[in-house]
C-alpha atoms as a PDB file:
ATOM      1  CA  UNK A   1      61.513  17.823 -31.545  1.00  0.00           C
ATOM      2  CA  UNK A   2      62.071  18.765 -35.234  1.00  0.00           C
ATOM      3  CA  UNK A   3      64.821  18.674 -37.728  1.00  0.00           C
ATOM      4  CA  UNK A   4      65.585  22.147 -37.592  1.00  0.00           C
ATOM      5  CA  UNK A   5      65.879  22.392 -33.613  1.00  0.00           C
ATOM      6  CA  UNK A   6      68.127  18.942 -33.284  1.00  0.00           C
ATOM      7  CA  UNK A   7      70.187  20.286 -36.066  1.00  0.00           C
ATOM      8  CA  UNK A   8      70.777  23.233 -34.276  1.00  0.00           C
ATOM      9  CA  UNK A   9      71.486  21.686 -31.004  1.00  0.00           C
ATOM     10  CA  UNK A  10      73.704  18.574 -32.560  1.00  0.00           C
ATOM     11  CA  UNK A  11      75.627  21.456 -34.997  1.00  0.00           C
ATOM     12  CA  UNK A  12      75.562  24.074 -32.800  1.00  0.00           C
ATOM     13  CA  UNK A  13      74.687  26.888 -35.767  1.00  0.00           C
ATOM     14  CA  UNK A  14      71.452  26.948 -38.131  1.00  0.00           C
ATOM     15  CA  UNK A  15      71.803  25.624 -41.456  1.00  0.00           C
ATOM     16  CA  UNK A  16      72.723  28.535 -43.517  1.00  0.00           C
ATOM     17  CA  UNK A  17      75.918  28.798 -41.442  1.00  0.00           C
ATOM     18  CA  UNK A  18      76.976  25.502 -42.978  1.00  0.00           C
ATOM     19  CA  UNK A  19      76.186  26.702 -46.311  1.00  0.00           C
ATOM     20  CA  UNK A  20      78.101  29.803 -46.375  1.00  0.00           C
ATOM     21  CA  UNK A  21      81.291  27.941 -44.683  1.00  0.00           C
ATOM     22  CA  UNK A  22      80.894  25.449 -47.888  1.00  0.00           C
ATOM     23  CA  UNK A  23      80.368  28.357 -50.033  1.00  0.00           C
ATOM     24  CA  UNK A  24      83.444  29.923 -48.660  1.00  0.00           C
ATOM     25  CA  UNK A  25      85.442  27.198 -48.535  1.00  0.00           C
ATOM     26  CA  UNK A  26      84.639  26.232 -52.378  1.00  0.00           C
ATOM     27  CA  UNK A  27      85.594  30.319 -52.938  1.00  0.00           C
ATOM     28  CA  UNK A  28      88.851  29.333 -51.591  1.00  0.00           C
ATOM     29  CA  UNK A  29      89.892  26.334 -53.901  1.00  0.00           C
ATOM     30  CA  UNK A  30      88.906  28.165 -56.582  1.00  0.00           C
ATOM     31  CA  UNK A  31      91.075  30.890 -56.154  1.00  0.00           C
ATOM     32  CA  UNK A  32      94.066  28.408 -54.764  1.00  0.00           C
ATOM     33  CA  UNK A  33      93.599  26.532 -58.572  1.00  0.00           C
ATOM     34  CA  UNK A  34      93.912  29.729 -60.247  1.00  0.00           C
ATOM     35  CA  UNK A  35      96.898  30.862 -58.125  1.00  0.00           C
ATOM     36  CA  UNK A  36      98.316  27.629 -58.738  1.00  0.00           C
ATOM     37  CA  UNK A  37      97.247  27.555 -62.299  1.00  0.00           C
ATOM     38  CA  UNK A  38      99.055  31.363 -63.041  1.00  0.00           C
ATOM     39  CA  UNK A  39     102.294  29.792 -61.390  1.00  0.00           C
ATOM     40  CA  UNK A  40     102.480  32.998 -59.261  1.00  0.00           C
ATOM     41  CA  UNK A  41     101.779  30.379 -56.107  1.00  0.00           C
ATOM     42  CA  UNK A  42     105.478  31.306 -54.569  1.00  0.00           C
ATOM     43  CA  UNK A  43     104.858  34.729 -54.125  1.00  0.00           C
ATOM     44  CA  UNK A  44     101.513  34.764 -53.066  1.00  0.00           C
ATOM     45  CA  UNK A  45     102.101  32.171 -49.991  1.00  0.00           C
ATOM     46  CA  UNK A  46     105.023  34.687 -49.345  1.00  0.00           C
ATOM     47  CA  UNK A  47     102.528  37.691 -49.391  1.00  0.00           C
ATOM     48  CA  UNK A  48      99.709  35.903 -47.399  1.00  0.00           C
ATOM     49  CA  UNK A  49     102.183  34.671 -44.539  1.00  0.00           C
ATOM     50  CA  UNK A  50     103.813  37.781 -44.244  1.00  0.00           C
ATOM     51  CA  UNK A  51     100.797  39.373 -44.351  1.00  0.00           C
ATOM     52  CA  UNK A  52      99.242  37.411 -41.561  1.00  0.00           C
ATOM     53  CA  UNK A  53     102.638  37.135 -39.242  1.00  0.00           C
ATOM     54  CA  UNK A  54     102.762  41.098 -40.018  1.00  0.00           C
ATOM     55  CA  UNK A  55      99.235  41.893 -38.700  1.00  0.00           C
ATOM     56  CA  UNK A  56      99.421  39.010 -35.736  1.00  0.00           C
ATOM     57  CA  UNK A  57     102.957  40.266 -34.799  1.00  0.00           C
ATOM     58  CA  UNK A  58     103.436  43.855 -35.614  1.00  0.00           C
ATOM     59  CA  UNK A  59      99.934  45.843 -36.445  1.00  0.00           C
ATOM     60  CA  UNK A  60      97.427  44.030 -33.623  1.00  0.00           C
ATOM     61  CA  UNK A  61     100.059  45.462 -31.113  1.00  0.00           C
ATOM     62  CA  UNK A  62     100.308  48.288 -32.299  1.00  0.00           C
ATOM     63  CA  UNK A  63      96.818  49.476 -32.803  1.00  0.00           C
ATOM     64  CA  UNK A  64      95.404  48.079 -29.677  1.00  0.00           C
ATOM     65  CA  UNK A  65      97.847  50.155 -28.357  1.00  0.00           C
ATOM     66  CA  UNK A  66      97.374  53.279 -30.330  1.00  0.00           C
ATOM     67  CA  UNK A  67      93.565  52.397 -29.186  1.00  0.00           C
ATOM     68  CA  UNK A  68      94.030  52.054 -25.412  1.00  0.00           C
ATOM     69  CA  UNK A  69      95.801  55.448 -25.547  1.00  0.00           C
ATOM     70  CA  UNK A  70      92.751  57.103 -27.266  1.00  0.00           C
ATOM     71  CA  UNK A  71      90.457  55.780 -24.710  1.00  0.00           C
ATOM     72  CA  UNK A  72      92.881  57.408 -21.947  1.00  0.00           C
ATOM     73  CA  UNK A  73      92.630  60.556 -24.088  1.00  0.00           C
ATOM     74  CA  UNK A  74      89.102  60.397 -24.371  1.00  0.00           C
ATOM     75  CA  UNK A  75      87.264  59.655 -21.217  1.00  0.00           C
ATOM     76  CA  UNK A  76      87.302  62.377 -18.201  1.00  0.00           C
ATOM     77  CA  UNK A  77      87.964  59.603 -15.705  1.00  0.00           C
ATOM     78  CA  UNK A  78      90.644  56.496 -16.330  1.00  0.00           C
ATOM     79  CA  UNK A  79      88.426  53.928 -15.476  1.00  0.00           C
ATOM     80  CA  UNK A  80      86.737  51.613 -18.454  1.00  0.00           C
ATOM     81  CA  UNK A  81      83.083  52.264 -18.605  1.00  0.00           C
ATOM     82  CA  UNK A  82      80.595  49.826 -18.532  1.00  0.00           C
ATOM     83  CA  UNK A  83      79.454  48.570 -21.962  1.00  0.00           C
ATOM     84  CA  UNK A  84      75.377  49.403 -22.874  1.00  0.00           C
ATOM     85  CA  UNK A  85      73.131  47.411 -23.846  1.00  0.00           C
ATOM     86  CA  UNK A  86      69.818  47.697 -25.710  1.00  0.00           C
ATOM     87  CA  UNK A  87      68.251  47.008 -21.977  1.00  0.00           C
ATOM     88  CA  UNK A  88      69.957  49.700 -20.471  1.00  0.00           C
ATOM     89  CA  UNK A  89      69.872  53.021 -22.995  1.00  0.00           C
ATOM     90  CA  UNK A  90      72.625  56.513 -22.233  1.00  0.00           C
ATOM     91  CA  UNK A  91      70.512  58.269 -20.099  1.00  0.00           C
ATOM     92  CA  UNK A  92      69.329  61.594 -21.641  1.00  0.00           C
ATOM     93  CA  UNK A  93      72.229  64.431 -21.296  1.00  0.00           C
ATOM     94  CA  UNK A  94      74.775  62.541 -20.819  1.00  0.00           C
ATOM     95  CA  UNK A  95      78.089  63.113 -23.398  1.00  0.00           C
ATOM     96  CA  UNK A  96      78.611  61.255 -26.068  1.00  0.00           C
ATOM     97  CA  UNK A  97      82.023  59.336 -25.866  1.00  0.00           C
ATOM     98  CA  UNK A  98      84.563  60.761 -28.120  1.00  0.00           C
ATOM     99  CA  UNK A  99      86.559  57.154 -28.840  1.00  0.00           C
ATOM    100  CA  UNK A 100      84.176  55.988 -31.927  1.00  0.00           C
ATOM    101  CA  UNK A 101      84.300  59.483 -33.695  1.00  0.00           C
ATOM    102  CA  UNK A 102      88.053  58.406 -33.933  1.00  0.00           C
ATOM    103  CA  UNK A 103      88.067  54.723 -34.257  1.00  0.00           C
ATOM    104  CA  UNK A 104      85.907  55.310 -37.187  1.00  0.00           C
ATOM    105  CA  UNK A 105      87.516  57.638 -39.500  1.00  0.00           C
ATOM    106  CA  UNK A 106      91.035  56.312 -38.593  1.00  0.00           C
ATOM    107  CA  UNK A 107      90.098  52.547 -39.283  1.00  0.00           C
ATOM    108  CA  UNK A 108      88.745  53.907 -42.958  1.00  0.00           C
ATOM    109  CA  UNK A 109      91.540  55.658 -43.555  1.00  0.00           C
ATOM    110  CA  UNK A 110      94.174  53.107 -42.632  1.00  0.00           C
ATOM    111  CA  UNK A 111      91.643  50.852 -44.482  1.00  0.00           C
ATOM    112  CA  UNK A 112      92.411  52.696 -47.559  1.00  0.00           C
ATOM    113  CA  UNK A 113      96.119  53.381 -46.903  1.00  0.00           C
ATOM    114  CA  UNK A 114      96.738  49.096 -46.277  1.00  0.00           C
ATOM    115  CA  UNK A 115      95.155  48.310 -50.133  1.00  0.00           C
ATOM    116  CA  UNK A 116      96.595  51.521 -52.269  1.00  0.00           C
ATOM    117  CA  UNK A 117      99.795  52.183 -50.046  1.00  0.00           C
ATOM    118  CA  UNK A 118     102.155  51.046 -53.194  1.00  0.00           C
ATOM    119  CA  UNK A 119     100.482  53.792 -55.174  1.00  0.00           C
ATOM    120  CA  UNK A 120     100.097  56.627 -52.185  1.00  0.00           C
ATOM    121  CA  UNK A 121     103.681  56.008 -51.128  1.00  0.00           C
ATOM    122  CA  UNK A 122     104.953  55.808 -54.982  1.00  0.00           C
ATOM    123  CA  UNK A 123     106.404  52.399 -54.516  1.00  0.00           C
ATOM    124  CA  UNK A 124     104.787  51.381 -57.801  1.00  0.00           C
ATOM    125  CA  UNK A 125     105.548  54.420 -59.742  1.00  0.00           C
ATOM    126  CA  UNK A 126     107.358  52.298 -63.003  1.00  0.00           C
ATOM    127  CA  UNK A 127     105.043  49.940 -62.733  1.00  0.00           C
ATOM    128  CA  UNK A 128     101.727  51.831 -62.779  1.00  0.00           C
ATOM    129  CA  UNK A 129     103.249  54.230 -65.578  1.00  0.00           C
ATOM    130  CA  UNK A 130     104.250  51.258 -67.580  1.00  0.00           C
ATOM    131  CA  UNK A 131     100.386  50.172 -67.219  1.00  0.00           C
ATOM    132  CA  UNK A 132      98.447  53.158 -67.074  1.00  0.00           C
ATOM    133  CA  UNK A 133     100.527  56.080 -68.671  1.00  0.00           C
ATOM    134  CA  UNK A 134      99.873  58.068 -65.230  1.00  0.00           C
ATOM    135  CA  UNK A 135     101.596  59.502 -61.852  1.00  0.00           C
ATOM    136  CA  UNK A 136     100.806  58.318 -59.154  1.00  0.00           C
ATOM    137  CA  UNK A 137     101.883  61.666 -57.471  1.00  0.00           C
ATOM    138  CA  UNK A 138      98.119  62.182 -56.879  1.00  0.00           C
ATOM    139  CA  UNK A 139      97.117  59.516 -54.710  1.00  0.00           C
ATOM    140  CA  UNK A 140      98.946  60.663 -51.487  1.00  0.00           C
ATOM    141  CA  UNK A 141      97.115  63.803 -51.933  1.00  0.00           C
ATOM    142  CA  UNK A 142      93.556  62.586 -52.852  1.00  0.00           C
ATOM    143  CA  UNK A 143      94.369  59.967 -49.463  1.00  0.00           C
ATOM    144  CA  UNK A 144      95.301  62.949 -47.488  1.00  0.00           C
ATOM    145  CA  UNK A 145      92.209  64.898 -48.724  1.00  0.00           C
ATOM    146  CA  UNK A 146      90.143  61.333 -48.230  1.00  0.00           C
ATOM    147  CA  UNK A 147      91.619  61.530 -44.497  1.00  0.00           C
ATOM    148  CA  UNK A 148      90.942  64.996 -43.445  1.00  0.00           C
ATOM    149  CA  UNK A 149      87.255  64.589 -45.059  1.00  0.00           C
ATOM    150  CA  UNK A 150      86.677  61.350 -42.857  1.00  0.00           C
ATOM    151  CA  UNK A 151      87.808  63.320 -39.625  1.00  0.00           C
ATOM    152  CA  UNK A 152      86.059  66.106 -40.419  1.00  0.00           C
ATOM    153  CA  UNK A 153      82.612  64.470 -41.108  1.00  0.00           C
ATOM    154  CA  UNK A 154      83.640  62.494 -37.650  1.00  0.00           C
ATOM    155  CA  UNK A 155      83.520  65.748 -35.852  1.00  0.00           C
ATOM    156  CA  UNK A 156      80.596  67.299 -37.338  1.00  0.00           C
ATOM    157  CA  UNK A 157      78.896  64.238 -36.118  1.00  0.00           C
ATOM    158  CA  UNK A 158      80.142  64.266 -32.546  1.00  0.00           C
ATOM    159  CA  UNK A 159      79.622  67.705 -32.315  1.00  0.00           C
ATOM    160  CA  UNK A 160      75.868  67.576 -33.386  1.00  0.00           C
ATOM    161  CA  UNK A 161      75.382  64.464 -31.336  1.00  0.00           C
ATOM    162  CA  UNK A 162      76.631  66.097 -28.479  1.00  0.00           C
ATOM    163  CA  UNK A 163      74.403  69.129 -28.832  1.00  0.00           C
ATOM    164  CA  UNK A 164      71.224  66.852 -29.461  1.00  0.00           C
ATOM    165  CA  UNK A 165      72.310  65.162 -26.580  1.00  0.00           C
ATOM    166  CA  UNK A 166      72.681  68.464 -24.412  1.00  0.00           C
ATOM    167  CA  UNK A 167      69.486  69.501 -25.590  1.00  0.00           C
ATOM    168  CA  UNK A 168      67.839  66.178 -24.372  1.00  0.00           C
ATOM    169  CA  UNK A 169      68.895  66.915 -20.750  1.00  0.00           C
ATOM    170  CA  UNK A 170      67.164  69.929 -20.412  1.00  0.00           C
END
């Protein structure tokens, strides 16, 4: 047996999986001195535990939710569908499922709503004058615009995919 198998069976991972933990771990006390180091260490363990009670508590729920519902929406018959796998392909002509065109462009846009919402929702209008010298009247517009571009592209793509895959049944 070599070194590489019995570390894999006495670690359970290959090697490189210790080495980015390490690296990510060393990543993290760097960033804890400098948090510590600024003084701002209050308000960030305020931030990251609200942050991480607010998604546990509050948005998990609520999109798995707001998920489950699409899938109701989505599929002709109520009853989950059997994940694919790479052994067992769609068959040709059969419809492409509407749920990722939406899980897609809605995760990328709350994506992008979650890290700018002080600016998009003007809650950081004195601040980012004070910094900048602009408005931030433009950002809930350009996310809008970001939004509608997302779900539009989403569509085109469905739509196409369902015509190739129309075509394929013939």
């Amino acid at each position: 047996m070599n070194s590489h198998s019995r570390w894999a069976r006495t670690y359970g991972a290959p090697p490189w999986h210790l080495l980015a933990l390490v690296l990510c771990f060393l990543l993290a006390a760097y960033t804890a001195t400098r948090v510590v180091g600024a003084g701002i260490w209050p308000g960030f363990l305020v931030w990251f535990v609200g942050a991480v009670i607010f998604h546990d508590l509050v948005l998990f729920p609520l999109y798995s939710a707001a998920d489950l519902a699409a899938q109701a929406a989505t599929t002709h018959t109520h009853t989950r569908r059997r994940r694919r796998t790479a052994a067992r392909p769609r068959p040709p002509g059969r419809p492409v499922a509407a749920i990722n065109h939406l899980r897609v462009p809605t995760a990328f846009s709350g994506l992008l709503l979650l890290v700018w919402f002080p600016l998009i929702l003007r809650g950081a209008e004195p601040n980012y004058r004070a910094a900048a010298g602009l408005s931030t009247i433009p950002y809930l517009n350009r996310w809008i615009l970001i939004t509608l571009v997302l779900f539009a592209a989403s569509a085109l793509l469905y739509v196409l995919r369902r015509l190739a895959a129309g075509r394929v049944g013939r």
